[in-house]
PDB file of N, CA and C in Angstrom:
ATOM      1  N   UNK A   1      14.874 -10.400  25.849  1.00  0.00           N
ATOM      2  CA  UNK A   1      13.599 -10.198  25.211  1.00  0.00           C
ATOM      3  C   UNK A   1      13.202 -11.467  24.475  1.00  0.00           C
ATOM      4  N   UNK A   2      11.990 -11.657  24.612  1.00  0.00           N
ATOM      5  CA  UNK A   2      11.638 -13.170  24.500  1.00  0.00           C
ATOM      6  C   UNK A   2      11.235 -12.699  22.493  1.00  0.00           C
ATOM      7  N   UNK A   3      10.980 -14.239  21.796  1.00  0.00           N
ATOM      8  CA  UNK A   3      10.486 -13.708  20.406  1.00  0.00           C
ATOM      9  C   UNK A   3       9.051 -14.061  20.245  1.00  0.00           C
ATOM     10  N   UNK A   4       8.366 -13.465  19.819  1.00  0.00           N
ATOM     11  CA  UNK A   4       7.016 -13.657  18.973  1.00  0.00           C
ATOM     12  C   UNK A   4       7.040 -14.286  18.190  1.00  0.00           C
ATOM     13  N   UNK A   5       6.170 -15.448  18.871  1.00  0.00           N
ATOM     14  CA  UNK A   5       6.100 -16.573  17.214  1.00  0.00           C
ATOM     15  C   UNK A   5       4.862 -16.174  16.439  1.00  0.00           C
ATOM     16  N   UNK A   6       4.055 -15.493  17.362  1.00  0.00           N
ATOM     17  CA  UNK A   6       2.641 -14.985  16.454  1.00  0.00           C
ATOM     18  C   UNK A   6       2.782 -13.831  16.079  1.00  0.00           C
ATOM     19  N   UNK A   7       4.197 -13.500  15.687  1.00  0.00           N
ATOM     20  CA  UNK A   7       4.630 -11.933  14.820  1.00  0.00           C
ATOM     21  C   UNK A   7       3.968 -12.476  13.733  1.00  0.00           C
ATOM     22  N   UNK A   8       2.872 -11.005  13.093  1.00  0.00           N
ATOM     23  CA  UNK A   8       2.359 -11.276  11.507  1.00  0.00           C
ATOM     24  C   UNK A   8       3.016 -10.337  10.785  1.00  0.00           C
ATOM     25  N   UNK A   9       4.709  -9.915  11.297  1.00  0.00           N
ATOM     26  CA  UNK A   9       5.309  -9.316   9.679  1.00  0.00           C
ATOM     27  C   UNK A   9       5.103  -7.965  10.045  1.00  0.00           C
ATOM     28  N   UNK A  10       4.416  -7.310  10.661  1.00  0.00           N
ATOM     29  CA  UNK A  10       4.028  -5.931  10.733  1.00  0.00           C
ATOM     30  C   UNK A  10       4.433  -5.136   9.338  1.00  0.00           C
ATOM     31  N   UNK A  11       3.576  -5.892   8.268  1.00  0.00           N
ATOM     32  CA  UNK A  11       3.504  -5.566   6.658  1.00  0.00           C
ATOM     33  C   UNK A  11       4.100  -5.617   5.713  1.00  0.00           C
ATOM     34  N   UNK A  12       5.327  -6.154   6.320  1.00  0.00           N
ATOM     35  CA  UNK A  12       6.182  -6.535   5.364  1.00  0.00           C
ATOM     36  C   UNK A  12       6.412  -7.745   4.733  1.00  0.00           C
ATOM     37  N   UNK A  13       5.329  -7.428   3.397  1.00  0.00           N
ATOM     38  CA  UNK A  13       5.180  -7.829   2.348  1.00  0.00           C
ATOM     39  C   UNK A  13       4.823  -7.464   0.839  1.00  0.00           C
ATOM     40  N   UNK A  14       4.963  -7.824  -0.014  1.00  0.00           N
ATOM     41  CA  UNK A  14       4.784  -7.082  -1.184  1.00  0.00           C
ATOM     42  C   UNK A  14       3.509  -6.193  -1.615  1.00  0.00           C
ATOM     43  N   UNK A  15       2.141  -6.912  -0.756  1.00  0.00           N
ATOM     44  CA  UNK A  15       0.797  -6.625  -1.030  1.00  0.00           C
ATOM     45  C   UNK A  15       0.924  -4.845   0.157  1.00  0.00           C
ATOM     46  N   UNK A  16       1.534  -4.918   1.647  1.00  0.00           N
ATOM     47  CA  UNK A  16       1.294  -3.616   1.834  1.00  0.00           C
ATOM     48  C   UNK A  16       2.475  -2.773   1.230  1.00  0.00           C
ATOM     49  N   UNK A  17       3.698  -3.346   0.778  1.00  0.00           N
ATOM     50  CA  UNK A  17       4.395  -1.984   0.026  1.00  0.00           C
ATOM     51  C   UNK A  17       4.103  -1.353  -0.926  1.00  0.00           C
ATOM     52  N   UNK A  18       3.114  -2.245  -1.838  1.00  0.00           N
ATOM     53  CA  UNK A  18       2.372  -2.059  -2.923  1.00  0.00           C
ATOM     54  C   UNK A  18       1.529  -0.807  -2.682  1.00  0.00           C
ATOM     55  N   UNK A  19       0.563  -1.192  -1.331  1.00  0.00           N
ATOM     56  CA  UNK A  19      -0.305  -0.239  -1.330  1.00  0.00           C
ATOM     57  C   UNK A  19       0.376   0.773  -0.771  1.00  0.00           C
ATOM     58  N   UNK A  20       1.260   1.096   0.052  1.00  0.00           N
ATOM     59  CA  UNK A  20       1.990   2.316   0.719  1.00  0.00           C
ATOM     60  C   UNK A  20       2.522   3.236  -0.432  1.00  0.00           C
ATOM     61  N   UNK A  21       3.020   2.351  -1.363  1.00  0.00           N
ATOM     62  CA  UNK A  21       3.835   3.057  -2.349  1.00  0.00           C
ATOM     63  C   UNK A  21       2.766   3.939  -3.243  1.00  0.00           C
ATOM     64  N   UNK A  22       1.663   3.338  -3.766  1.00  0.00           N
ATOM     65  CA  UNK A  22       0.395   4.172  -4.608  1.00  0.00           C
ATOM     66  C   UNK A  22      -0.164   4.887  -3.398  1.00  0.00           C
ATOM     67  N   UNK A  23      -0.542   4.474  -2.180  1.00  0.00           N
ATOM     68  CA  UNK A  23      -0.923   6.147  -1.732  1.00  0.00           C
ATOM     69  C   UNK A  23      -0.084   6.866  -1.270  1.00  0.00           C
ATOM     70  N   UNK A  24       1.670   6.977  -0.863  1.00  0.00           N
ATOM     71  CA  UNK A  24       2.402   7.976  -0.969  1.00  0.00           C
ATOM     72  C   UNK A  24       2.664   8.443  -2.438  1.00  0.00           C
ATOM     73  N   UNK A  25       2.469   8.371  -3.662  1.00  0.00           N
ATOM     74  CA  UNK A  25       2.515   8.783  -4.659  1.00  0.00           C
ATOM     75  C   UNK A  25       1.664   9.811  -5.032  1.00  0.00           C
ATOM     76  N   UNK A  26       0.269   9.023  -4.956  1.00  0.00           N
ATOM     77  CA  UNK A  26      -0.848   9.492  -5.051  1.00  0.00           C
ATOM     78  C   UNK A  26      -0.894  11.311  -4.561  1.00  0.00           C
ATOM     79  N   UNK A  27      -0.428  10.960  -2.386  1.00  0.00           N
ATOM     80  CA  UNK A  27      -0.372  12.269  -1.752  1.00  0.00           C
ATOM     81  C   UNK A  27       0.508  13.612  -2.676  1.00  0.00           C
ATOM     82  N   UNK A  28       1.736  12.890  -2.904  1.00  0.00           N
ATOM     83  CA  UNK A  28       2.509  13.908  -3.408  1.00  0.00           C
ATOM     84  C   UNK A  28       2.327  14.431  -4.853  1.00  0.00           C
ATOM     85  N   UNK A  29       1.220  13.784  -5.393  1.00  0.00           N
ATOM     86  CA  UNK A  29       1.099  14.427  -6.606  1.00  0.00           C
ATOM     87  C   UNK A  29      -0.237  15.305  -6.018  1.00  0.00           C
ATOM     88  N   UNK A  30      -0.831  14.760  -5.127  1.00  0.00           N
ATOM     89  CA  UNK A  30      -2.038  15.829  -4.658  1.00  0.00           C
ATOM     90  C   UNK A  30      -1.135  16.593  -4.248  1.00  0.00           C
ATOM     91  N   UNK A  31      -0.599  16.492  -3.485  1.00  0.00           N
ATOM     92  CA  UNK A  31      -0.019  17.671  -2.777  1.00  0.00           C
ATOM     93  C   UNK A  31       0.460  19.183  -4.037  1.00  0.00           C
ATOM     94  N   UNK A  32       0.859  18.806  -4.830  1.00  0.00           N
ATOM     95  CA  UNK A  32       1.915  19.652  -5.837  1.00  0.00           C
ATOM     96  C   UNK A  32       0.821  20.157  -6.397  1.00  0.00           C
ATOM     97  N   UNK A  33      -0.212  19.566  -6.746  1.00  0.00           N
ATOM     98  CA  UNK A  33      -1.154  19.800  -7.742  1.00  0.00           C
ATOM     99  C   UNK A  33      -2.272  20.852  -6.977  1.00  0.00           C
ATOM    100  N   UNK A  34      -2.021  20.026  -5.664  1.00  0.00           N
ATOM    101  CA  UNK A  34      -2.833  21.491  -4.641  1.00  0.00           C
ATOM    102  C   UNK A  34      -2.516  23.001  -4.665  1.00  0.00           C
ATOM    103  N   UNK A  35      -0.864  22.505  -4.541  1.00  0.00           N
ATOM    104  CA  UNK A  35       0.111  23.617  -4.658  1.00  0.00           C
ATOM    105  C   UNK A  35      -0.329  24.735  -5.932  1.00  0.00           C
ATOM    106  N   UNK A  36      -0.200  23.975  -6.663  1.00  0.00           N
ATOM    107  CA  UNK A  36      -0.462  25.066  -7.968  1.00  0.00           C
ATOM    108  C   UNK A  36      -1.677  25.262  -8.763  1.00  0.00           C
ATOM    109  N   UNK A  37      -2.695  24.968  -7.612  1.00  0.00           N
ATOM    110  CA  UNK A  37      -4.076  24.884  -8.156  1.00  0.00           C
ATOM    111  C   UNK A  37      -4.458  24.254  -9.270  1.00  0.00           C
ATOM    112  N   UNK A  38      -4.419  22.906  -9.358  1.00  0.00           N
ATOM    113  CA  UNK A  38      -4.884  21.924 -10.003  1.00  0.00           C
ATOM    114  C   UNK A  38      -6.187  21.277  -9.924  1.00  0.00           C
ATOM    115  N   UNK A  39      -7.189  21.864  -9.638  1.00  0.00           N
ATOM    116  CA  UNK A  39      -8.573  20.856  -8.623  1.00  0.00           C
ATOM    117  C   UNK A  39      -8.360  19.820  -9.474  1.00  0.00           C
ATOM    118  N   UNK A  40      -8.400  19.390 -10.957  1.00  0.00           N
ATOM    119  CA  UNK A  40      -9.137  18.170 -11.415  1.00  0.00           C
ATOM    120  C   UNK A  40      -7.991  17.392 -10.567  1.00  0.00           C
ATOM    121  N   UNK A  41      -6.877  17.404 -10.523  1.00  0.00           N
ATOM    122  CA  UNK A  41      -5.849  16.445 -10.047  1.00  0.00           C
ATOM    123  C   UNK A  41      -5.339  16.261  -8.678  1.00  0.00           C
ATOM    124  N   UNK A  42      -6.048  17.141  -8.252  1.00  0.00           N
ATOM    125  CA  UNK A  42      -6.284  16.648  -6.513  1.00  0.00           C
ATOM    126  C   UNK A  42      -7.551  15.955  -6.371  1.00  0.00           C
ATOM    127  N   UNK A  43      -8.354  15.865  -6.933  1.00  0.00           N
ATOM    128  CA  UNK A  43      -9.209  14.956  -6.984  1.00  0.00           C
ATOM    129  C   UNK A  43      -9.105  13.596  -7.262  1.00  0.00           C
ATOM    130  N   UNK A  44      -8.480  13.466  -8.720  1.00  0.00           N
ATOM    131  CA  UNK A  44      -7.947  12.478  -9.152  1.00  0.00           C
ATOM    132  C   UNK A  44      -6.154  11.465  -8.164  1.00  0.00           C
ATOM    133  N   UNK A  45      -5.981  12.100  -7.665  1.00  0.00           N
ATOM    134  CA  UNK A  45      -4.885  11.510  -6.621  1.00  0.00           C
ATOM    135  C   UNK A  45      -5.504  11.323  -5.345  1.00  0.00           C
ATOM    136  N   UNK A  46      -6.866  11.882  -5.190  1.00  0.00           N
ATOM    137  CA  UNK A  46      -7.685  11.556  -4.036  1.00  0.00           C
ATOM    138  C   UNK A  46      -7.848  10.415  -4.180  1.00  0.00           C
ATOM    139  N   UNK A  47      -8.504   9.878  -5.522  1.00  0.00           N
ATOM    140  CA  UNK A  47      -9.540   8.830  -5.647  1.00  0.00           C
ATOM    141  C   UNK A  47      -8.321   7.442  -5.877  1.00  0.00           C
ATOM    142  N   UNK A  48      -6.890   8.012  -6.788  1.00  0.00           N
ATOM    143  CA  UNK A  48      -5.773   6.652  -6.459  1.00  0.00           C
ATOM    144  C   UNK A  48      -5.647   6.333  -4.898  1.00  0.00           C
ATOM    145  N   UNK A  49      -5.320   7.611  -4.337  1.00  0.00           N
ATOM    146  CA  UNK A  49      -5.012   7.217  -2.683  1.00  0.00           C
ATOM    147  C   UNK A  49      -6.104   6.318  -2.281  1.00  0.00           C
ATOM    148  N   UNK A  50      -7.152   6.318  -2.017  1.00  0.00           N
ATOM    149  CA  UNK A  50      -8.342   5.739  -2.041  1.00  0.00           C
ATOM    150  C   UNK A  50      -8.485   4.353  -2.745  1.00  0.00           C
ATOM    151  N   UNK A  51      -7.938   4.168  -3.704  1.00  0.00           N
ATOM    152  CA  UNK A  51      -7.690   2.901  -4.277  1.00  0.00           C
ATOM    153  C   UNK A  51      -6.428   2.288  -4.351  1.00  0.00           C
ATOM    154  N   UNK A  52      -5.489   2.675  -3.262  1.00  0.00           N
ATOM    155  CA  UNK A  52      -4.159   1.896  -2.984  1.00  0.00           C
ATOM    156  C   UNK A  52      -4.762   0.679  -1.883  1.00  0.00           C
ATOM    157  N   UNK A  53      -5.734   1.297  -1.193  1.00  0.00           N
ATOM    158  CA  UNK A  53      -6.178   0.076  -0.114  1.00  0.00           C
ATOM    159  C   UNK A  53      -6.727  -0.883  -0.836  1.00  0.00           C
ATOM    160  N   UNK A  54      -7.382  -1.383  -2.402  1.00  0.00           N
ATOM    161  CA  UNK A  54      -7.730  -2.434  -2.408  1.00  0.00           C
ATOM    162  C   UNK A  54      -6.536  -3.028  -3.560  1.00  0.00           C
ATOM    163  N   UNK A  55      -5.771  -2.078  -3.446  1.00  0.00           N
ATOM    164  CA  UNK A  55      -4.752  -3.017  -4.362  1.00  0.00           C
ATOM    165  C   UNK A  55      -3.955  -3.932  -3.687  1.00  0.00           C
ATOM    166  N   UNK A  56      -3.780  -3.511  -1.928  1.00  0.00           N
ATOM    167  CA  UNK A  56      -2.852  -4.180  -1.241  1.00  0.00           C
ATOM    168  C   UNK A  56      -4.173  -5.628  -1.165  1.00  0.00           C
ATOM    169  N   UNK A  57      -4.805  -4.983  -0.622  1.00  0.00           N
ATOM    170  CA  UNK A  57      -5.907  -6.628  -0.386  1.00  0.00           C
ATOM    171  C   UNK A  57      -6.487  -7.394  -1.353  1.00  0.00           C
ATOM    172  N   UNK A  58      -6.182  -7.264  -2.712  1.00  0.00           N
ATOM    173  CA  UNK A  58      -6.155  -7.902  -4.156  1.00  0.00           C
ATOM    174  C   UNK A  58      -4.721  -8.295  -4.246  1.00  0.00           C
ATOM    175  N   UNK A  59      -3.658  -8.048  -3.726  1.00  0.00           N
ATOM    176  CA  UNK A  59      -2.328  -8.829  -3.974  1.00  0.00           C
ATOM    177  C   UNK A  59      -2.163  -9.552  -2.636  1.00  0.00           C
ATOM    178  N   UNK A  60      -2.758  -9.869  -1.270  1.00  0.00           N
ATOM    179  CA  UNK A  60      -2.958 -10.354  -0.233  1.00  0.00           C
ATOM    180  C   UNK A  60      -3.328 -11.525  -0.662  1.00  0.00           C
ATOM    181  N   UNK A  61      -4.976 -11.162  -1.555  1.00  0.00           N
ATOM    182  CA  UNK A  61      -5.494 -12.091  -1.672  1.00  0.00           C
ATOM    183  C   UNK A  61      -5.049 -13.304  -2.729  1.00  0.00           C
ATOM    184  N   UNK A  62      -4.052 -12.671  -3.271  1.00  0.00           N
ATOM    185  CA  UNK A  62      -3.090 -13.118  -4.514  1.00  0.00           C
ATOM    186  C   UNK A  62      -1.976 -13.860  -4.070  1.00  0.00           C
ATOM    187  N   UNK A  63      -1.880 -13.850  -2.972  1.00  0.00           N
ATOM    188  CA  UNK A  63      -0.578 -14.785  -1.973  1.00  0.00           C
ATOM    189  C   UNK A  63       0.666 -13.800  -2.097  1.00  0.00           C
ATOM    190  N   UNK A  64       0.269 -12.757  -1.914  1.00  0.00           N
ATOM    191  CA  UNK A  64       1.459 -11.837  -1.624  1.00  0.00           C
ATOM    192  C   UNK A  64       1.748 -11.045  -0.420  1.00  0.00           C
ATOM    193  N   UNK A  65       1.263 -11.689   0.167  1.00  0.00           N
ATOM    194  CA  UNK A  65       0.949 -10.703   1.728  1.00  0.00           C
ATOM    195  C   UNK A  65       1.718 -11.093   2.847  1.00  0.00           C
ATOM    196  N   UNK A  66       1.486 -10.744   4.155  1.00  0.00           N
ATOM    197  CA  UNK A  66       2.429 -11.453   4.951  1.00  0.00           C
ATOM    198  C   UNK A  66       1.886 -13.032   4.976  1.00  0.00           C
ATOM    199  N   UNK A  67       3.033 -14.522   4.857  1.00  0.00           N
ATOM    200  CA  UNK A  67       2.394 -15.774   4.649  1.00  0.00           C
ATOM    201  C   UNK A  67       2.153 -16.165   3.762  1.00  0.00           C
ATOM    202  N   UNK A  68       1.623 -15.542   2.568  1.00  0.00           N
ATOM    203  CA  UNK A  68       0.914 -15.727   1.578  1.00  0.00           C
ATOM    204  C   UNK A  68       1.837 -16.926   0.794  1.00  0.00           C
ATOM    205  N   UNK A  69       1.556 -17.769  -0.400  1.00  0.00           N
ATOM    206  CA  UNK A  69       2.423 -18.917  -0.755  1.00  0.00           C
ATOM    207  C   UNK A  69       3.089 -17.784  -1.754  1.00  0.00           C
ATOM    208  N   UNK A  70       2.777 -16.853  -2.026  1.00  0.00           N
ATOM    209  CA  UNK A  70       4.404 -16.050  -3.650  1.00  0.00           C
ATOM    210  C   UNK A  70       4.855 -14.877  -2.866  1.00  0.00           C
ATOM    211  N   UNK A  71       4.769 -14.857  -0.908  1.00  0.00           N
ATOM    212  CA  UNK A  71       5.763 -14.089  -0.721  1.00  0.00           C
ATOM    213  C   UNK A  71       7.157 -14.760  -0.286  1.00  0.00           C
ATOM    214  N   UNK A  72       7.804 -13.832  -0.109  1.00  0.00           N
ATOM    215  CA  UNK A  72       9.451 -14.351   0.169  1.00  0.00           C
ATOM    216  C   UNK A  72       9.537 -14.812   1.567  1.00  0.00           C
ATOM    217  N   UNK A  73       8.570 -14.984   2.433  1.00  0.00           N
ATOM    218  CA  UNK A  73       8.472 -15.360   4.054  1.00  0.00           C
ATOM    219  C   UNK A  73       7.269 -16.582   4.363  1.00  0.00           C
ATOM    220  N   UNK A  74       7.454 -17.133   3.016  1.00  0.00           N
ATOM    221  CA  UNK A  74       6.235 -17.957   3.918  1.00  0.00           C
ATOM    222  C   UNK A  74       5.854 -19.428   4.282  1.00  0.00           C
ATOM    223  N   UNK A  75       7.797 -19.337   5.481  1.00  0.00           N
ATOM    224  CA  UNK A  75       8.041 -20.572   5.815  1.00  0.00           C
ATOM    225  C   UNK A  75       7.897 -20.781   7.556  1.00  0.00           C
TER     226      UNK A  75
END
């Protein structure tokens, strides 16, 4: 199997664990909060999940992404 030199990381970097990690958080507190009939806080874990995507592309844009100059790969 030959290697990919134009592999981009398939996300592994700090900017998408960042964001994976706040919207799996996010889900499971919706989730629980669904569970036990919470509306204000399934709402409110709606709107974090929803805002994990610009946290990853605000730490991307921060040189934390795949390449980026303050991740650990970007030689």
């Amino acid at each position: 199997m030959s290697e990919n030199l134009n592999d981009p990381g398939h996300g592994d970097s700090i900017a998408s664990w960042a964001a994976v990690i706040v919207i799996i958080f996010a889900v499971t507190v919706g989730t629980f909060a669904f569970w036990f009939d919470l509306a204000p806080l399934v709402w409110a874990s709606a709107v974090v999940a929803v805002l994990g995507v610009p946290v990853g592309i605000l730490l991307k844009r921060a040189g934390y992404g795949v390449g980026g100059a303050k991740s650990k790969k970007n030689h």
